[in-house]
Protein backbone atom coordinates (compact mmCIF):
# COMPACT_ATOMS: atom_id res chain seq x y z
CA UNK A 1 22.97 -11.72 -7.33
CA UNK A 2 22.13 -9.98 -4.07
CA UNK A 3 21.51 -10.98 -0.94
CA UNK A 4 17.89 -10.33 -1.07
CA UNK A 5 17.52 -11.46 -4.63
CA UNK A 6 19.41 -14.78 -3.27
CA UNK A 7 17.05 -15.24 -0.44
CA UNK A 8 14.39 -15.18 -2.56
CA UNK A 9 15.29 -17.93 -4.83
CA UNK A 10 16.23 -20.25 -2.18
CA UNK A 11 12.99 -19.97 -0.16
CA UNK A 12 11.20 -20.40 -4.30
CA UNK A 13 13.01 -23.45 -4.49
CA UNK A 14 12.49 -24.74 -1.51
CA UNK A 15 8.55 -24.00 -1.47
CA UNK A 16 8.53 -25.61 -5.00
CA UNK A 17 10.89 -28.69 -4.54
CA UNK A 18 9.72 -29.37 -1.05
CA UNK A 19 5.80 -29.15 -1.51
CA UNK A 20 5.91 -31.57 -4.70
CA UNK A 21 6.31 -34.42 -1.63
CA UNK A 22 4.82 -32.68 1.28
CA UNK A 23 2.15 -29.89 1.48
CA UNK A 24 3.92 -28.87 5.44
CA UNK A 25 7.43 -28.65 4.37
CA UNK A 26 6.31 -26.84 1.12
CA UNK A 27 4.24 -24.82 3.19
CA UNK A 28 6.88 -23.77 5.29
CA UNK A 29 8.99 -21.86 2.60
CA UNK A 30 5.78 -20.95 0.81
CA UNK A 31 5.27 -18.75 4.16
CA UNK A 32 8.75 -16.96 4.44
CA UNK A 33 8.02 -16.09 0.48
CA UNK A 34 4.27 -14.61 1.58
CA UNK A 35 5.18 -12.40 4.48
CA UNK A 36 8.59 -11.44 3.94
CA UNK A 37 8.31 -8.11 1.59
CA UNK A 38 11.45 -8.69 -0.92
CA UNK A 39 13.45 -5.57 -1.01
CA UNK A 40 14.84 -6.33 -4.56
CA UNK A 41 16.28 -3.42 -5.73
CA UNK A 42 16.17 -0.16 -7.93
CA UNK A 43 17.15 0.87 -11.08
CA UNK A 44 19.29 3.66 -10.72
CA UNK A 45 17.05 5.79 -13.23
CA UNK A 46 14.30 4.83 -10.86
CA UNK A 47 16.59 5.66 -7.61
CA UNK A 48 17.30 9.11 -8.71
CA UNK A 49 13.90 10.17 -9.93
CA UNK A 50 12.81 8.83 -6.39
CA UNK A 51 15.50 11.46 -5.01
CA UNK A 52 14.09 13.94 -7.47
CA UNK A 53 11.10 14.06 -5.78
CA UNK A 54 11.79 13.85 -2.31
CA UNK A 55 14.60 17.10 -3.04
CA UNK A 56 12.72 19.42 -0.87
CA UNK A 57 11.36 16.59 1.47
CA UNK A 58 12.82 16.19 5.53
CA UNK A 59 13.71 12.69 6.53
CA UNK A 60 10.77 11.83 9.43
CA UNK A 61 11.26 9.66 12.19
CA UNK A 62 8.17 8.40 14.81
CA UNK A 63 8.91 6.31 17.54
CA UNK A 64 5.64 3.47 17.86
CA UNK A 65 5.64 0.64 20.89
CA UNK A 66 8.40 -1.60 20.11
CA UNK A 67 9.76 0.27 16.65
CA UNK A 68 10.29 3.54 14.41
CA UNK A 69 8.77 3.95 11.52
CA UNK A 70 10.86 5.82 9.03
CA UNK A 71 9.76 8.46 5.97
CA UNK A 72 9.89 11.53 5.36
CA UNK A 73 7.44 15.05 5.52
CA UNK A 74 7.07 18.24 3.09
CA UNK A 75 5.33 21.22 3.08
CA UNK A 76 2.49 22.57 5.27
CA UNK A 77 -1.11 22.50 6.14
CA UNK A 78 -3.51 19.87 6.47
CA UNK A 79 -1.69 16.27 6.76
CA UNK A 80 -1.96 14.09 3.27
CA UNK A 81 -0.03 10.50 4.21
CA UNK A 82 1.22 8.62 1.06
CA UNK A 83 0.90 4.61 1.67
CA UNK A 84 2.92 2.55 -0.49
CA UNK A 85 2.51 -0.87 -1.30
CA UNK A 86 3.68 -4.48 -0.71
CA UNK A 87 7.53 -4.58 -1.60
CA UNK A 88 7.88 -0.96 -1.87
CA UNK A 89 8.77 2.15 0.32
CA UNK A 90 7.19 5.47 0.75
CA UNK A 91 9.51 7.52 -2.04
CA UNK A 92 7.66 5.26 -4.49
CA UNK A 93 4.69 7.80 -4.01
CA UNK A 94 6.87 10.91 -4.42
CA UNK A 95 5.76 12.23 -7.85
CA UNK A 96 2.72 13.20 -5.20
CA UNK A 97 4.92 15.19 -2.85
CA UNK A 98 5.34 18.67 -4.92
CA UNK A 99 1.77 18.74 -6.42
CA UNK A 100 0.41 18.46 -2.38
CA UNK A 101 2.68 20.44 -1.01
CA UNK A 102 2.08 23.33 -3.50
CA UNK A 103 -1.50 23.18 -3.06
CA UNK A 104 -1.01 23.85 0.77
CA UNK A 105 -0.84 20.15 2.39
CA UNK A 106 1.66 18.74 4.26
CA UNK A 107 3.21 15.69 2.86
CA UNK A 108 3.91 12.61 4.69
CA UNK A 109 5.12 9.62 3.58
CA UNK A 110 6.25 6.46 5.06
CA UNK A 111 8.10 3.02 5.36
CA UNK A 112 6.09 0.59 6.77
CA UNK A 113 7.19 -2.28 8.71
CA UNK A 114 9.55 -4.05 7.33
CA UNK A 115 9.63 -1.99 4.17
CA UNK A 116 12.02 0.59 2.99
CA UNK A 117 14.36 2.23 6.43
CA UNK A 118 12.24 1.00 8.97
CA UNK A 119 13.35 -2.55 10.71
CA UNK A 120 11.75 -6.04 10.07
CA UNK A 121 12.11 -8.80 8.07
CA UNK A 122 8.63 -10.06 7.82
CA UNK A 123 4.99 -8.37 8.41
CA UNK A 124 1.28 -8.50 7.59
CA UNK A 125 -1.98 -6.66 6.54
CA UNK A 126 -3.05 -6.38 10.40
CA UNK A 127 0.24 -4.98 11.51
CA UNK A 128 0.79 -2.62 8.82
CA UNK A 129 -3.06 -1.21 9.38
CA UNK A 130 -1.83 -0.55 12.88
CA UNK A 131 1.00 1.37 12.07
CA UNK A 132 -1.02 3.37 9.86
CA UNK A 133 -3.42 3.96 12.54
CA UNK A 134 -0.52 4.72 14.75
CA UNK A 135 1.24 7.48 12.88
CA UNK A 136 -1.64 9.34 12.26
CA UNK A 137 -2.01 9.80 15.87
CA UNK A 138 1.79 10.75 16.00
CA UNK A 139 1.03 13.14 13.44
CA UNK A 140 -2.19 14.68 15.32
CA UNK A 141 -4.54 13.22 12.94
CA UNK A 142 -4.79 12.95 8.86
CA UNK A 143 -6.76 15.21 6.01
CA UNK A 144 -6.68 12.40 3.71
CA UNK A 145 -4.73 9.42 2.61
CA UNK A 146 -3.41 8.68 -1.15
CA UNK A 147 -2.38 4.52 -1.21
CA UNK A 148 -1.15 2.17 -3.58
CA UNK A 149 -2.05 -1.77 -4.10
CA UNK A 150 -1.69 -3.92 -0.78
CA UNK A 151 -1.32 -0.17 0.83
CA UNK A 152 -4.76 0.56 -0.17
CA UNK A 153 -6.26 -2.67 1.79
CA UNK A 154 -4.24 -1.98 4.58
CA UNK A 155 -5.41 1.67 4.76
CA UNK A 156 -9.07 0.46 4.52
CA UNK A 157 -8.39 -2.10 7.17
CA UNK A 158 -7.27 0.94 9.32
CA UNK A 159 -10.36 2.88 8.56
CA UNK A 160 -12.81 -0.04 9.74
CA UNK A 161 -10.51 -0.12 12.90
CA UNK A 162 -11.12 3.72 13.56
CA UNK A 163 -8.61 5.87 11.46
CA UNK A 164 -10.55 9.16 10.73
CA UNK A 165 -9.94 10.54 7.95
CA UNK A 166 -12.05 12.99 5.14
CA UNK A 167 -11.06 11.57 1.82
CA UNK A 168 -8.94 8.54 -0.04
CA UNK A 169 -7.33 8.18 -2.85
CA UNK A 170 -6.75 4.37 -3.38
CA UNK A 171 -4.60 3.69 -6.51
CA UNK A 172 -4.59 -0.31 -7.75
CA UNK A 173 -5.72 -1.25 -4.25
CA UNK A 174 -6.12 -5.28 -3.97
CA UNK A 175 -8.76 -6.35 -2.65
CA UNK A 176 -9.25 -10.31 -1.75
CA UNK A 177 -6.85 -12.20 -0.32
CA UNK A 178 -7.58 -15.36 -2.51
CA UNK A 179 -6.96 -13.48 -5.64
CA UNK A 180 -3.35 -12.24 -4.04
CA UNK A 181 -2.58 -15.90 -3.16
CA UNK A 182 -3.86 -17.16 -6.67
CA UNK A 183 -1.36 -14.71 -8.21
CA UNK A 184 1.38 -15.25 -5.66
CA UNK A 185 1.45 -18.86 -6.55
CA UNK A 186 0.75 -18.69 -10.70
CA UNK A 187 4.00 -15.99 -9.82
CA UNK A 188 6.17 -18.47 -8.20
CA UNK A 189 4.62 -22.09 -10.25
CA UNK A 190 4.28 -23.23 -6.56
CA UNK A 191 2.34 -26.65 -6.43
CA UNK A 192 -1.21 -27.01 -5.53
CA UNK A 193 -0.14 -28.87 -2.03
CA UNK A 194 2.38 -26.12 -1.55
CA UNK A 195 -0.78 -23.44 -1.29
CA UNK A 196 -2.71 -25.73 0.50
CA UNK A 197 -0.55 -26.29 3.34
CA UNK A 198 -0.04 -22.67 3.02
CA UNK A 199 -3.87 -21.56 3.35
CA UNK A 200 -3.92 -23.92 6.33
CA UNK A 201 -0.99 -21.96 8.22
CA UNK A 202 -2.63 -18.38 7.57
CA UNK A 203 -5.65 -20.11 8.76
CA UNK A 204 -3.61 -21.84 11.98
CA UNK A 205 -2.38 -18.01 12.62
CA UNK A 206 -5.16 -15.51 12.11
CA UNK A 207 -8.30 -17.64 12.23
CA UNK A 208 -10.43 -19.76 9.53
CA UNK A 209 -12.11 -16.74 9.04
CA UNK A 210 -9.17 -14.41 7.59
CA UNK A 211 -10.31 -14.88 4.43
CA UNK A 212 -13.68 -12.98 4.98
CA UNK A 213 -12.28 -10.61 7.27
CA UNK A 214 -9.08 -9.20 4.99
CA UNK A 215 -12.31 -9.23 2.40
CA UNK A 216 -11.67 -5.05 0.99
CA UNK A 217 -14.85 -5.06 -0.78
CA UNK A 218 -16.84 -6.04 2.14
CA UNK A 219 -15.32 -3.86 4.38
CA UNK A 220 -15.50 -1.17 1.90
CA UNK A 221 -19.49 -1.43 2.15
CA UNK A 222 -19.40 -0.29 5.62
CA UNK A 223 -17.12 2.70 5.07
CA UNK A 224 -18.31 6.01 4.36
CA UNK A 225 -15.42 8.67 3.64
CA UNK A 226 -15.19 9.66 0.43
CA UNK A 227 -13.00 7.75 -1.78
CA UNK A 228 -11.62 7.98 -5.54
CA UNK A 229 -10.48 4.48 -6.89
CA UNK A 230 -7.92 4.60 -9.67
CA UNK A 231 -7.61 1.84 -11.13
CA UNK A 232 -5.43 0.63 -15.01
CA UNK A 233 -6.88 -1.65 -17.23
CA UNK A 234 -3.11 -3.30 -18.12
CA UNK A 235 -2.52 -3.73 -14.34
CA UNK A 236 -0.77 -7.33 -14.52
CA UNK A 237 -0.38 -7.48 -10.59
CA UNK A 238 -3.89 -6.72 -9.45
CA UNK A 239 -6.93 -7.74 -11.83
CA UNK A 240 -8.81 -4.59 -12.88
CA UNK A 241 -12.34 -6.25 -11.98
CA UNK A 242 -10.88 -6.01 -8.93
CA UNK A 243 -11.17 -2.37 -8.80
CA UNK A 244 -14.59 -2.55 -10.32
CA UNK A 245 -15.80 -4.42 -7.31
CA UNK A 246 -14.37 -2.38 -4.85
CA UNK A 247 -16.13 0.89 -6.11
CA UNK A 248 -19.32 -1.12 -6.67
CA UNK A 249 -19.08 -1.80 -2.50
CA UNK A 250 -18.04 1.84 -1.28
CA UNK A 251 -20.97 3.76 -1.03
CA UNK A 252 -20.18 6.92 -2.96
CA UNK A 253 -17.10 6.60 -4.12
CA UNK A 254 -15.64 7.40 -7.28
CA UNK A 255 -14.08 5.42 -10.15
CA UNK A 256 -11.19 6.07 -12.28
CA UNK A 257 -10.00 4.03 -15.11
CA UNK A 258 -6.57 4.37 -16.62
CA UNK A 259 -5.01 2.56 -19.81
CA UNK A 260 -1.94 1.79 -20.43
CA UNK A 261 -0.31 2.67 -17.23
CA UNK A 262 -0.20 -0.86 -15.82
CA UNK A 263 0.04 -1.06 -11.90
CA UNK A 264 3.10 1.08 -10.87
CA UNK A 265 2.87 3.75 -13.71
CA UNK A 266 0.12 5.24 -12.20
CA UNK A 267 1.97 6.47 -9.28
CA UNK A 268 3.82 8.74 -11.78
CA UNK A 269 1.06 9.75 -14.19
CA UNK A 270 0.56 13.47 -14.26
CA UNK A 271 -3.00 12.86 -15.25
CA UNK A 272 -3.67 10.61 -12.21
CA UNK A 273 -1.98 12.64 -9.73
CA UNK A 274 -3.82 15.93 -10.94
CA UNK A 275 -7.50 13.58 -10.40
CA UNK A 276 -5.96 12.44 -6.76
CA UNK A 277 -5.16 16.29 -5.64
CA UNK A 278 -8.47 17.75 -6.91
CA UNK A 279 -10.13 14.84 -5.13
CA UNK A 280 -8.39 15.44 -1.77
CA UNK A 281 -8.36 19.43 -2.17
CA UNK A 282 -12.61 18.45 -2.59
CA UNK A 283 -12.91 17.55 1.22
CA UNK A 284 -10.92 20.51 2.42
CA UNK A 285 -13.49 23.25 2.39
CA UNK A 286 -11.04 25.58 1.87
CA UNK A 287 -10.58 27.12 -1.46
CA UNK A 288 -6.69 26.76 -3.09
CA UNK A 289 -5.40 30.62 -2.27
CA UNK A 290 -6.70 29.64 1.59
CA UNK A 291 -4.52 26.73 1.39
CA UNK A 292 -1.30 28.17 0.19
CA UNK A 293 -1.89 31.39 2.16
CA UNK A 294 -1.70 29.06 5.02
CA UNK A 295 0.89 26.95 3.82
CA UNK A 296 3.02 30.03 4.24
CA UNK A 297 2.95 30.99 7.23
């Protein structure tokens, strides 16, 4: 067992053994377990399909206050950025890279905090909007963004916070809080005291009113970029009414169910990633030759 796989089970165990007697000691491990995003592993299969992808991809570096965020950038033109989600890295969205690049965009993904190259151990939906928000002002500004799962919320959080942007592509995006915290603890069988105690820290640390603000759909009312929402009816991680709800808030915004792709699949699906280029080629106003023309030069 690895280190990170190790760490992991301790902090379970201690969130599970400890809240059975006490909600604050439960709550304590049951909070090291929420924020910290577990870097368990890949399959090698999975590692060198990731390299695949990023083949003709340069490693990125951008210095923020206090950090560098780490990625990596392909191709030329108008800026796509690929947001991955909780747990993951950026090369998780590579199966996008080629299909962008080759219709004239340039490519970037990256690590959020925490996640992937860049430095941390633990991190949050507010911090990771701001880095979003951050790089694209390193980067001069973004076309569009593609994200996936907690990536998507965090993206939206971004926009309601001023990132500009003309169209996203959110695939599996969550979108309450309470549903993520329901799962997290059905995930780890953490007792009802445990999530208590740990509702009352996130409360203690961002305000009773987290709940409401981190609330995707509601924000989502308020937004008014374009948007295509992707969403698989097997996803096991987020619930597909979820999905449902969000496009039912965004004014505008377009709906894409998927079968049988579950929630990571997607990211992978030639089907899906031909619907997320046409979408973000849509807001260009630039017709494909224009694109590539200026792609090369």
């Amino acid at each position: 067992m690895n280190t990170e796989a190790l760490g992991l089970r301790l902090l379970w165990l201690g969130a599970r053994s400890f809240g059975a007697v006490s909600s604050r000691a439960g709550a304590a491990f049951a909070w090291q377990l929420w924020f910290t995003p577990w870097r368990t592993g890949t399959s090698p299969a999975a590692a060198a399909r990731e390299a695949g992808w990023l083949r003709d991809a340069t490693p990125l570096s951008i210095p923020l206050a206090g950090q560098t965020i780490h990625g990596f950038t392909a191709g030329a033109g108008p800026t796509v950025l690929l947001v991955h989600g909780w747990g993951d890295a950026g090369a998780r969205m590579g199966a996008f890279v080629a299909p962008l690049a080759e219709a004239g965009y340039r490519v970037v993904g990256i690590d959020l905090p925490a996640h992937g190259a860049t430095a941390g151990r633990t991190t949050n939906a507010y911090e990771a909007a701001g880095a979003i928000r951050a790089v694209a002002d390193a980067l001069g500004g973004l076309h569009a963004v593609i994200a996936h799962s907690m990536g998507g919320a965090e993206t939206m959080l971004a926009l309601r916070e001023g990132l500009v942007v003309r169209r996203v592509v959110l695939l599996a995006s969550a979108v309450r809080l309470e549903h993520a915290i329901g799962q997290f603890a059905a995930m780890f069988h953490l007792p009802p005291r445990t999530v208590a105690g740990l509702r009352r820290k996130i409360e203690a640390r961002f305000g009773s009113g987290v709940w409401a603000d981190l609330a995707a759909d509601a924000t989502a009312a308020n937004l008014r970029v374009p948007a295509l929402i992707v969403h698989d009816r097997d996803d096991q991680q987020v619930d597909f009414a979820d999905g449902r709800t969000l496009a039912a808030a965004w004014p505008g915004s377009r709906f894409l169910e998927t079968r049988g792709l579950g929630h990571h699949r997607l990211l992978r699906d030639a089907g899906v990633i031909e619907e997320a280029v046409a979408f973000v080629n849509a807001g260009s106003g630039m017709s494909q030759t224009t694109r590539r023309r200026l792609a090369e030069t």
